[in-house]
N, C-alpha and C. Protein backbone atom coordinates (compact mmCIF):
# COMPACT_ATOMS: atom_id res chain seq x y z
N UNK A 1 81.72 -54.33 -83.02
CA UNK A 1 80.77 -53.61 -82.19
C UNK A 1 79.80 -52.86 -83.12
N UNK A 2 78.45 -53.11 -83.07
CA UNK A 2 77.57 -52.71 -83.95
C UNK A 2 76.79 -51.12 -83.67
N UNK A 3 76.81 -50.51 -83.99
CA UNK A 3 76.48 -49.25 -84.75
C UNK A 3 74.44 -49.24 -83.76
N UNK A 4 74.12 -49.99 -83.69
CA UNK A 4 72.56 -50.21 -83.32
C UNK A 4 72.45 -49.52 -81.99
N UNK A 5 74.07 -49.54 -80.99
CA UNK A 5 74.07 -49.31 -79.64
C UNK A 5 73.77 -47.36 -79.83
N UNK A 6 74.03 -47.22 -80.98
CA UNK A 6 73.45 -45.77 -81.16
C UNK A 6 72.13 -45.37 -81.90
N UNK A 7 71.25 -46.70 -81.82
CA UNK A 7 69.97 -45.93 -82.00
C UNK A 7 69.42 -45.19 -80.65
N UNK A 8 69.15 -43.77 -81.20
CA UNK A 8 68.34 -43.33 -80.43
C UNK A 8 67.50 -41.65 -80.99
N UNK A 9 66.92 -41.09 -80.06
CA UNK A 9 66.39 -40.26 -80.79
C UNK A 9 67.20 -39.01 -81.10
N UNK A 10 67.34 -38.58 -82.40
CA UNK A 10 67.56 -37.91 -83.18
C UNK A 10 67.17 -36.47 -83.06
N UNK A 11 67.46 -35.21 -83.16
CA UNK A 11 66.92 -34.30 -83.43
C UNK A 11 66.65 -33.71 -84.67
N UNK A 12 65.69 -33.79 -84.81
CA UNK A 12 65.25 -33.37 -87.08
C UNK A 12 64.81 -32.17 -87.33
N UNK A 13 64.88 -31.45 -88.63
CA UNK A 13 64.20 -30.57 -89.00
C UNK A 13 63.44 -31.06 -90.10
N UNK A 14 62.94 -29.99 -90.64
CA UNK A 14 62.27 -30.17 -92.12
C UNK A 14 63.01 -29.61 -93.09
N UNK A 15 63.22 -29.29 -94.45
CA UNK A 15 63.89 -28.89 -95.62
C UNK A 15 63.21 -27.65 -95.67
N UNK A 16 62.01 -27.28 -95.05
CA UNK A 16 61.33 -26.14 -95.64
C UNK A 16 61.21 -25.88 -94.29
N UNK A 17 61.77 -25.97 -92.83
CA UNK A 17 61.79 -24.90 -91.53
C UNK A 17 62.62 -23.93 -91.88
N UNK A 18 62.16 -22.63 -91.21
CA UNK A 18 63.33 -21.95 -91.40
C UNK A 18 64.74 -21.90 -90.07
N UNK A 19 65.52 -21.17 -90.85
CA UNK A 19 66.94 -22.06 -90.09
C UNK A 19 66.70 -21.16 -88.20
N UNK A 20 66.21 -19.94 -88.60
CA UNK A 20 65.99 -19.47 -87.12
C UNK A 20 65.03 -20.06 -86.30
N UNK A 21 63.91 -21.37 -86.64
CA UNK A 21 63.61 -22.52 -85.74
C UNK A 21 64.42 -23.56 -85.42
N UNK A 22 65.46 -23.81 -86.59
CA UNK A 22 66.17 -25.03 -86.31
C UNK A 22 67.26 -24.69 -85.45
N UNK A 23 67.77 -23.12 -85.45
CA UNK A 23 68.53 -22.63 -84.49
C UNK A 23 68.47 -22.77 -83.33
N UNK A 24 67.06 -22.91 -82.76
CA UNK A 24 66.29 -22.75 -81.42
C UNK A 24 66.43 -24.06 -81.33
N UNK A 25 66.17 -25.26 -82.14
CA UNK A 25 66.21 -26.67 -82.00
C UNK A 25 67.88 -26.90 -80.89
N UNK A 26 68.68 -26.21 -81.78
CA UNK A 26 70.03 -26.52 -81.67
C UNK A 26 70.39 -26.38 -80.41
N UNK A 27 69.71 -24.92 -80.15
CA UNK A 27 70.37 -24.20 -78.71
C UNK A 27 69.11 -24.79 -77.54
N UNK A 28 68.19 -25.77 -77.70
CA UNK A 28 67.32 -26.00 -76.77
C UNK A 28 67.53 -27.35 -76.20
N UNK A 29 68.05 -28.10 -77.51
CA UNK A 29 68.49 -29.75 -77.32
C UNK A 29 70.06 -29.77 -77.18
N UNK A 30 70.52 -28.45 -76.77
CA UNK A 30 71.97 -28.76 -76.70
C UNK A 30 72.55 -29.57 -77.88
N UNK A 31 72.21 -29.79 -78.73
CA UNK A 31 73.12 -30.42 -80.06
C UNK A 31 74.08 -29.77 -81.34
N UNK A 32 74.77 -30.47 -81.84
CA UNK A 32 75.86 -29.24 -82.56
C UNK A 32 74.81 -29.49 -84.13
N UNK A 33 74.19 -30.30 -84.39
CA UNK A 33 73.69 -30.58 -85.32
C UNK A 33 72.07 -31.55 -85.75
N UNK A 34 71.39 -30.93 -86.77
CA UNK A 34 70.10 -31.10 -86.77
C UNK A 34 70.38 -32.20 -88.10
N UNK A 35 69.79 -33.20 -87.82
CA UNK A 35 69.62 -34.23 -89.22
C UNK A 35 68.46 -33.65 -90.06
N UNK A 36 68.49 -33.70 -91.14
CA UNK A 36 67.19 -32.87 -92.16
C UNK A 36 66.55 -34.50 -93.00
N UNK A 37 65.45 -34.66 -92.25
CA UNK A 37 64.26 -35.63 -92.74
C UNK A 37 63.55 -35.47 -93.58
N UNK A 38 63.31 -36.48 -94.52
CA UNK A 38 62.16 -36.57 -95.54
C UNK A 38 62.03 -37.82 -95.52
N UNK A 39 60.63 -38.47 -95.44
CA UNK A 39 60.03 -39.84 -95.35
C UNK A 39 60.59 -40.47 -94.20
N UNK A 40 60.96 -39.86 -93.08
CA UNK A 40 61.57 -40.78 -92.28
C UNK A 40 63.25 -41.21 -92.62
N UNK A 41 63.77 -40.59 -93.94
CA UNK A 41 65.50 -40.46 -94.57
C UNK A 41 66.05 -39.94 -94.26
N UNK A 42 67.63 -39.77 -93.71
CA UNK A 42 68.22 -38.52 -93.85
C UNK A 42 68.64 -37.78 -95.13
N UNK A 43 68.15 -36.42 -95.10
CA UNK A 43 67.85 -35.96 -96.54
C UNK A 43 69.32 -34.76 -96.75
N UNK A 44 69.93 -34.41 -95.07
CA UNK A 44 70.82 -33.41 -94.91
C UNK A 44 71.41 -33.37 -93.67
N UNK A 45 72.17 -32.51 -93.08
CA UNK A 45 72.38 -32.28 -92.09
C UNK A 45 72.69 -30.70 -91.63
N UNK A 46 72.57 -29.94 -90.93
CA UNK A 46 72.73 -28.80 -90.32
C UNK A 46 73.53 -29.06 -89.34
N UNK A 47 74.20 -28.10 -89.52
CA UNK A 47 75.53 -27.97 -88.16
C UNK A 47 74.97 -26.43 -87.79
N UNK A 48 75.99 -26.22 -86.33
CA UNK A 48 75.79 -25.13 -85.72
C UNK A 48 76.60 -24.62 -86.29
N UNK A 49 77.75 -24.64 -87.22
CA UNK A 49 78.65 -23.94 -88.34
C UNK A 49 78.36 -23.88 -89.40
N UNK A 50 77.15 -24.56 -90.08
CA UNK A 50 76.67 -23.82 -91.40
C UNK A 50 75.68 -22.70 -90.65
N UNK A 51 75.24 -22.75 -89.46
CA UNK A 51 74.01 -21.70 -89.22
C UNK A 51 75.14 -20.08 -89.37
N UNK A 52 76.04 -20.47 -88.58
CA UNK A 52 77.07 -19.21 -88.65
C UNK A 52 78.05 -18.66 -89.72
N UNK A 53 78.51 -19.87 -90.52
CA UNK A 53 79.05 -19.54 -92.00
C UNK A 53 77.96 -19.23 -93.30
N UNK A 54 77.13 -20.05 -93.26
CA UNK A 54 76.55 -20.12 -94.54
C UNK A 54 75.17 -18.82 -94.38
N UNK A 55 74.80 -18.79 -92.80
CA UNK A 55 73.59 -17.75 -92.78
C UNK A 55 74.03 -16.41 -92.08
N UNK A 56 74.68 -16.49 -91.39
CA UNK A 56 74.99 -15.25 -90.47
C UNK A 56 76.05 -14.44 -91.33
N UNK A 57 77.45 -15.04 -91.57
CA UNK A 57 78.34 -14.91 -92.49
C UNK A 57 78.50 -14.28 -93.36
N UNK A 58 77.28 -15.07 -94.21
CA UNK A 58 76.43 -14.93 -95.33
C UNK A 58 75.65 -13.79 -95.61
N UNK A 59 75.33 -13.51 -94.31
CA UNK A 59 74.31 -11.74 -94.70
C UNK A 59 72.94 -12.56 -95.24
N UNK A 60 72.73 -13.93 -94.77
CA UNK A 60 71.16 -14.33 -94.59
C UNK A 60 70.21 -14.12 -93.67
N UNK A 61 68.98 -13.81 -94.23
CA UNK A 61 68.27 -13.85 -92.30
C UNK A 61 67.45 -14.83 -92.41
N UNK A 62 68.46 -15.17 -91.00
CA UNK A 62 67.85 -16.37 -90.68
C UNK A 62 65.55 -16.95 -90.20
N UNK A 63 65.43 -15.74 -90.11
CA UNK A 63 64.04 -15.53 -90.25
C UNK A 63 63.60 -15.97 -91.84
N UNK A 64 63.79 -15.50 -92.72
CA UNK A 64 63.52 -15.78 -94.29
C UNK A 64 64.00 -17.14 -95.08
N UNK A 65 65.32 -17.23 -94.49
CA UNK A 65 66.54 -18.77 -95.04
C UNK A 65 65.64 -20.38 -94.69
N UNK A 66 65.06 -20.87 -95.93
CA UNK A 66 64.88 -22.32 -94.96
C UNK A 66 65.73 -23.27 -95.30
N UNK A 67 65.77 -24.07 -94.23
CA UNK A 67 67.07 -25.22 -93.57
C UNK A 67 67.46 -25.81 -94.73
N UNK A 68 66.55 -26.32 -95.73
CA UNK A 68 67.09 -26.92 -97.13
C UNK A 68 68.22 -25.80 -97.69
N UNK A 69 67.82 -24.66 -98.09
CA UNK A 69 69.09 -24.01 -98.90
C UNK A 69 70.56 -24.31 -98.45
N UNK A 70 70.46 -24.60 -96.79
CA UNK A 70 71.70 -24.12 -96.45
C UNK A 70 72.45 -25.20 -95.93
N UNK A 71 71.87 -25.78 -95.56
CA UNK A 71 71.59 -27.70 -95.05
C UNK A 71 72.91 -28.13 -96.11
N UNK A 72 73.47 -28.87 -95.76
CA UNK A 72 74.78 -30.32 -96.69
C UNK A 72 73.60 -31.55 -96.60
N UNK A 73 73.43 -31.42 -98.15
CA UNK A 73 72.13 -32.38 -98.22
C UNK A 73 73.52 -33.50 -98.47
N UNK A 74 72.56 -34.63 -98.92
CA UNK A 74 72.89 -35.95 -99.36
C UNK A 74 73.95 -36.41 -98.35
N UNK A 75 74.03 -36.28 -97.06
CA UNK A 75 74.88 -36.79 -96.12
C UNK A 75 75.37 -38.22 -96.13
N UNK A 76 76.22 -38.40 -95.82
CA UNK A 76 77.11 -39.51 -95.87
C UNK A 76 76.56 -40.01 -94.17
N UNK A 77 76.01 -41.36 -94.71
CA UNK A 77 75.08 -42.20 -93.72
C UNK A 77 76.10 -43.84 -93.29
N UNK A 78 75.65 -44.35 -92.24
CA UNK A 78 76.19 -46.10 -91.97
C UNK A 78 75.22 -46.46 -91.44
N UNK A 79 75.18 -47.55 -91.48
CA UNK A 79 74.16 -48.68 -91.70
C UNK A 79 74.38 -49.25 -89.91
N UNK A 80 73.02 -49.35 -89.38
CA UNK A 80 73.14 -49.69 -87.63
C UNK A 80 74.19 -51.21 -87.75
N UNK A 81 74.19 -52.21 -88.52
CA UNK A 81 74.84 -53.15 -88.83
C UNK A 81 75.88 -53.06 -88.85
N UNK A 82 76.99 -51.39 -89.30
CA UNK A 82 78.68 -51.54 -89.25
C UNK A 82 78.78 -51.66 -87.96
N UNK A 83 80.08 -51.52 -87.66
CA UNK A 83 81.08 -51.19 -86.94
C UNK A 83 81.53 -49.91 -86.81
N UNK A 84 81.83 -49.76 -85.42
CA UNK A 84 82.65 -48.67 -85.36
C UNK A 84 83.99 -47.51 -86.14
N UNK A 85 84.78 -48.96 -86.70
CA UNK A 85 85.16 -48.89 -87.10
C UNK A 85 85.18 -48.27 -88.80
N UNK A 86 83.90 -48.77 -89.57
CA UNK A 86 83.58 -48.51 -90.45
C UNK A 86 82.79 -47.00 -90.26
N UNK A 87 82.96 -46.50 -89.12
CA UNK A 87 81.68 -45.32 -88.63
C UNK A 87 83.42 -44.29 -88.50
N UNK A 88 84.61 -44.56 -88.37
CA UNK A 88 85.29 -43.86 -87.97
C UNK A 88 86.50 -43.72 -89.60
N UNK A 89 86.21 -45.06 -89.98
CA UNK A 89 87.02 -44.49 -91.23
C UNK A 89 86.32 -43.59 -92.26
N UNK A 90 84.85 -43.50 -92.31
CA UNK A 90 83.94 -43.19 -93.34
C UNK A 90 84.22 -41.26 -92.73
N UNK A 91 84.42 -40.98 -91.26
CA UNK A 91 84.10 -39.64 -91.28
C UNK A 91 85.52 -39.11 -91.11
N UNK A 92 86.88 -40.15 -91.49
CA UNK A 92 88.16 -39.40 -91.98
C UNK A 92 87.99 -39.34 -93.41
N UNK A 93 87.26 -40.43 -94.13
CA UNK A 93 87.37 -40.42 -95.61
C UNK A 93 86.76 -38.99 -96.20
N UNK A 94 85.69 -39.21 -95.65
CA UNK A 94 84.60 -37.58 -95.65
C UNK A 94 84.87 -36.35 -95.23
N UNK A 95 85.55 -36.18 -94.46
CA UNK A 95 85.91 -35.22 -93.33
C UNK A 95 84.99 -34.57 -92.55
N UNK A 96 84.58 -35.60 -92.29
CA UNK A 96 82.62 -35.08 -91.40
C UNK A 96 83.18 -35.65 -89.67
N UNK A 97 82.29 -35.14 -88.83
CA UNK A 97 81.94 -35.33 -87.34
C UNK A 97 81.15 -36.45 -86.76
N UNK A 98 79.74 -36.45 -87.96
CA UNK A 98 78.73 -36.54 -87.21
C UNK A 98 78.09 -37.38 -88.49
N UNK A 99 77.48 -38.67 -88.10
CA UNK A 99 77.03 -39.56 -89.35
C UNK A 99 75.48 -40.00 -88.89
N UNK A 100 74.86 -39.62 -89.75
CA UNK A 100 73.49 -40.54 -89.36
C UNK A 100 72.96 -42.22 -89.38
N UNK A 101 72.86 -42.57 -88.44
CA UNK A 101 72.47 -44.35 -88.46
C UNK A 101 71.15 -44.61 -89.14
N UNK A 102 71.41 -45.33 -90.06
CA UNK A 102 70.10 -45.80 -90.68
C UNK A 102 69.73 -47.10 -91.02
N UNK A 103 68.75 -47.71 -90.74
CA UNK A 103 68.39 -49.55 -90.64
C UNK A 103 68.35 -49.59 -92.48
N UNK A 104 68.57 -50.67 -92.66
CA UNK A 104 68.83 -51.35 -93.98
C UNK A 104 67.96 -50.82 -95.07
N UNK A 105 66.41 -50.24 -94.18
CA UNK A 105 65.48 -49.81 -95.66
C UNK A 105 65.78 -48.67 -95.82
N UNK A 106 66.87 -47.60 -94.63
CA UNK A 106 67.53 -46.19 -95.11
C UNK A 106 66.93 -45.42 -93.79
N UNK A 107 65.96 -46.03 -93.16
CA UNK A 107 65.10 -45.19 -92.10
C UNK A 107 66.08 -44.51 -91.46
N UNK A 108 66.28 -43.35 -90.89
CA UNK A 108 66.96 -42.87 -89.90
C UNK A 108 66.70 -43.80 -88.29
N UNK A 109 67.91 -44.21 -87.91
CA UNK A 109 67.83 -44.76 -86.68
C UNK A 109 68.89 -44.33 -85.06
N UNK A 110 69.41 -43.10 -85.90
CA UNK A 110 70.62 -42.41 -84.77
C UNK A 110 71.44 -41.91 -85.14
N UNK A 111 72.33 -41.26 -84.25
CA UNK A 111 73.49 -41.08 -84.97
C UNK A 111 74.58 -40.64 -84.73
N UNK A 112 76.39 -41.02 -84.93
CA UNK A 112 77.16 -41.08 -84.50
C UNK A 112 77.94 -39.94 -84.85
N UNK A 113 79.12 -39.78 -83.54
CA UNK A 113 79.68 -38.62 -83.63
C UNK A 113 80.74 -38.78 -82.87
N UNK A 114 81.81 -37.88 -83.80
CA UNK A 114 83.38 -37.92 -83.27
C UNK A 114 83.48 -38.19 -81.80
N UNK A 115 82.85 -37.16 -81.31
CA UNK A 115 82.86 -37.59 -79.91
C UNK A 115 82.27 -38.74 -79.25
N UNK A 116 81.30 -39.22 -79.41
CA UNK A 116 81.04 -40.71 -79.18
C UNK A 116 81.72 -41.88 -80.14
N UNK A 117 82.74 -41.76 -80.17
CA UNK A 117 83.98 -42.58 -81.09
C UNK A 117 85.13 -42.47 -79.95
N UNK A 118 85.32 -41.18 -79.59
CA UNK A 118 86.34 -40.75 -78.65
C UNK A 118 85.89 -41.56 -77.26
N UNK A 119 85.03 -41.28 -77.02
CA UNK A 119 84.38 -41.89 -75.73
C UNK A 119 84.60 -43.66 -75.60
N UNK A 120 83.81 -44.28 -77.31
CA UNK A 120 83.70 -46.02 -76.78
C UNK A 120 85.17 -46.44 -77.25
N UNK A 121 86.21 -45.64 -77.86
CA UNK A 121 87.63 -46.04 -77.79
C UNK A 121 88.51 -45.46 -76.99
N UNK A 122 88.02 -44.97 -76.29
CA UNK A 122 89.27 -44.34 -75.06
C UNK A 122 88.27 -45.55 -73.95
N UNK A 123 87.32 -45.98 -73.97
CA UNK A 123 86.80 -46.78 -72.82
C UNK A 123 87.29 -48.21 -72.97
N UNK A 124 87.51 -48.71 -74.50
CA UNK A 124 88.19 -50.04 -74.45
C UNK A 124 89.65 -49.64 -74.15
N UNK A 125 90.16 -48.92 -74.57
CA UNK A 125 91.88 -48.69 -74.51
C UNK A 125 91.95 -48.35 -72.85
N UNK A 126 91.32 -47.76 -71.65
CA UNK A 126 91.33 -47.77 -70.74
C UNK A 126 90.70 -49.13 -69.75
N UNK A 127 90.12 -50.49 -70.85
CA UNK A 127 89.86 -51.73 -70.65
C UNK A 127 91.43 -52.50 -70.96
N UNK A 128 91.49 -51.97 -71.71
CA UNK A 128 92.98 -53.02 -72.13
C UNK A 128 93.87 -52.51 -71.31
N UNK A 129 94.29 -50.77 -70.89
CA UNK A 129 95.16 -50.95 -69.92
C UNK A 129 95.39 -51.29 -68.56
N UNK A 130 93.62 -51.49 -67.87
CA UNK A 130 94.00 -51.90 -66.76
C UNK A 130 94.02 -53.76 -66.82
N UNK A 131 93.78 -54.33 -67.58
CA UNK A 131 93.96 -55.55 -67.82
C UNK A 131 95.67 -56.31 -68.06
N UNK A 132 96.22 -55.22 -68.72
CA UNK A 132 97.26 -55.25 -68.67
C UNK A 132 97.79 -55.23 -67.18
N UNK A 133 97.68 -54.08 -66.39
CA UNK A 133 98.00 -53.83 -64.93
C UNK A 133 97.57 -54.90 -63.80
N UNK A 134 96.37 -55.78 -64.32
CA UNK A 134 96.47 -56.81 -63.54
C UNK A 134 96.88 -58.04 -63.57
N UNK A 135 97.81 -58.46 -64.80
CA UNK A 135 97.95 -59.25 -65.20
C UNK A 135 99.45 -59.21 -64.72
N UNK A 136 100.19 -60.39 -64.62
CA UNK A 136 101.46 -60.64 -64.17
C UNK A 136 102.73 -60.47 -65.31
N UNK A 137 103.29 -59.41 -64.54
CA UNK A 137 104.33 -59.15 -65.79
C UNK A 137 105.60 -60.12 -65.79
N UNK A 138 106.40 -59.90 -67.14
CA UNK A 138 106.69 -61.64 -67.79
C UNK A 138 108.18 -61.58 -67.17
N UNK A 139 108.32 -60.39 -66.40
CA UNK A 139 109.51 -60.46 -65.08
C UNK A 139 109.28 -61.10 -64.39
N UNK A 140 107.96 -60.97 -63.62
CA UNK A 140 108.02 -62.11 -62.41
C UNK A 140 107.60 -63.34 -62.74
N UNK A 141 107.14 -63.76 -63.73
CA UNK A 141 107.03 -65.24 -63.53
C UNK A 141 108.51 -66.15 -64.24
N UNK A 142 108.70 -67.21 -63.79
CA UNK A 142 109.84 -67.98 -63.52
C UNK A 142 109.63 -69.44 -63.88
């Protein structure tokens, strides 16, 4: 199952917004996390837990702080071409949530998250069990 079924639009910042716009991003688009763009790349990522560990925590103000300082640059990305699978071992290997999709030349193209992992494998495993339930169990046939 290919990785492409999660292109879609993204919420981005810049490296040089400051984090009390990208805050407003966060809390306006409902998202736990802002991908940080350059050229159309993912260059970082912002969580709604670096805004509170790394700036609030921190004794930063978030008025002055921009998103690059505080941002987990060089994010660990998959290619719209894997698999799920390859999207779920990469963010136990990492210990990340949330991975950005990017087409083969690196473009940002979406991006996946624990919880949409939880969702398209609890939807096949709730495919396989009612398939199971309609199928004739190996008692009754004779």
């Amino acid at each position: 199952m290919s990785l492409r079924r999660f292109s879609r639009q993204v919420i981005t910042a810049r490296p040089d917004e400051l984090v009390s716009t990208a805050a407003e991003k966060l809390r306006d688009h409902r998202v736990g996390c802002l991908v940080i763009e350059r050229e159309g790349r993912p260059y970082g990522i912002l969580t709604d837990r670096d805004v509170a560990i790394r700036v609030v925590a921190g004794g930063l103000d978030a008025k002055l702080t921009k998103v690059g300082d505080v941002a987990t640059l060089d994010p660990v990305v998959v290619r719209d071409v894997e698999g799920v699978e390859t999207a779920a071992r990469r963010m136990r290997e990492y210990g990340v949530r949330r991975l950005p999709v990017v087409d083969d030349a690196g473009l940002l193209r979406g991006i996946i998250t624990a919880d949409d992992l939880v969702r398209v494998l609890g939807r096949e495993l709730g495919d396989l069990s009612e398939g199971f339930a309609a199928s004739a169990d190996s008692t009754d046939a004779k």
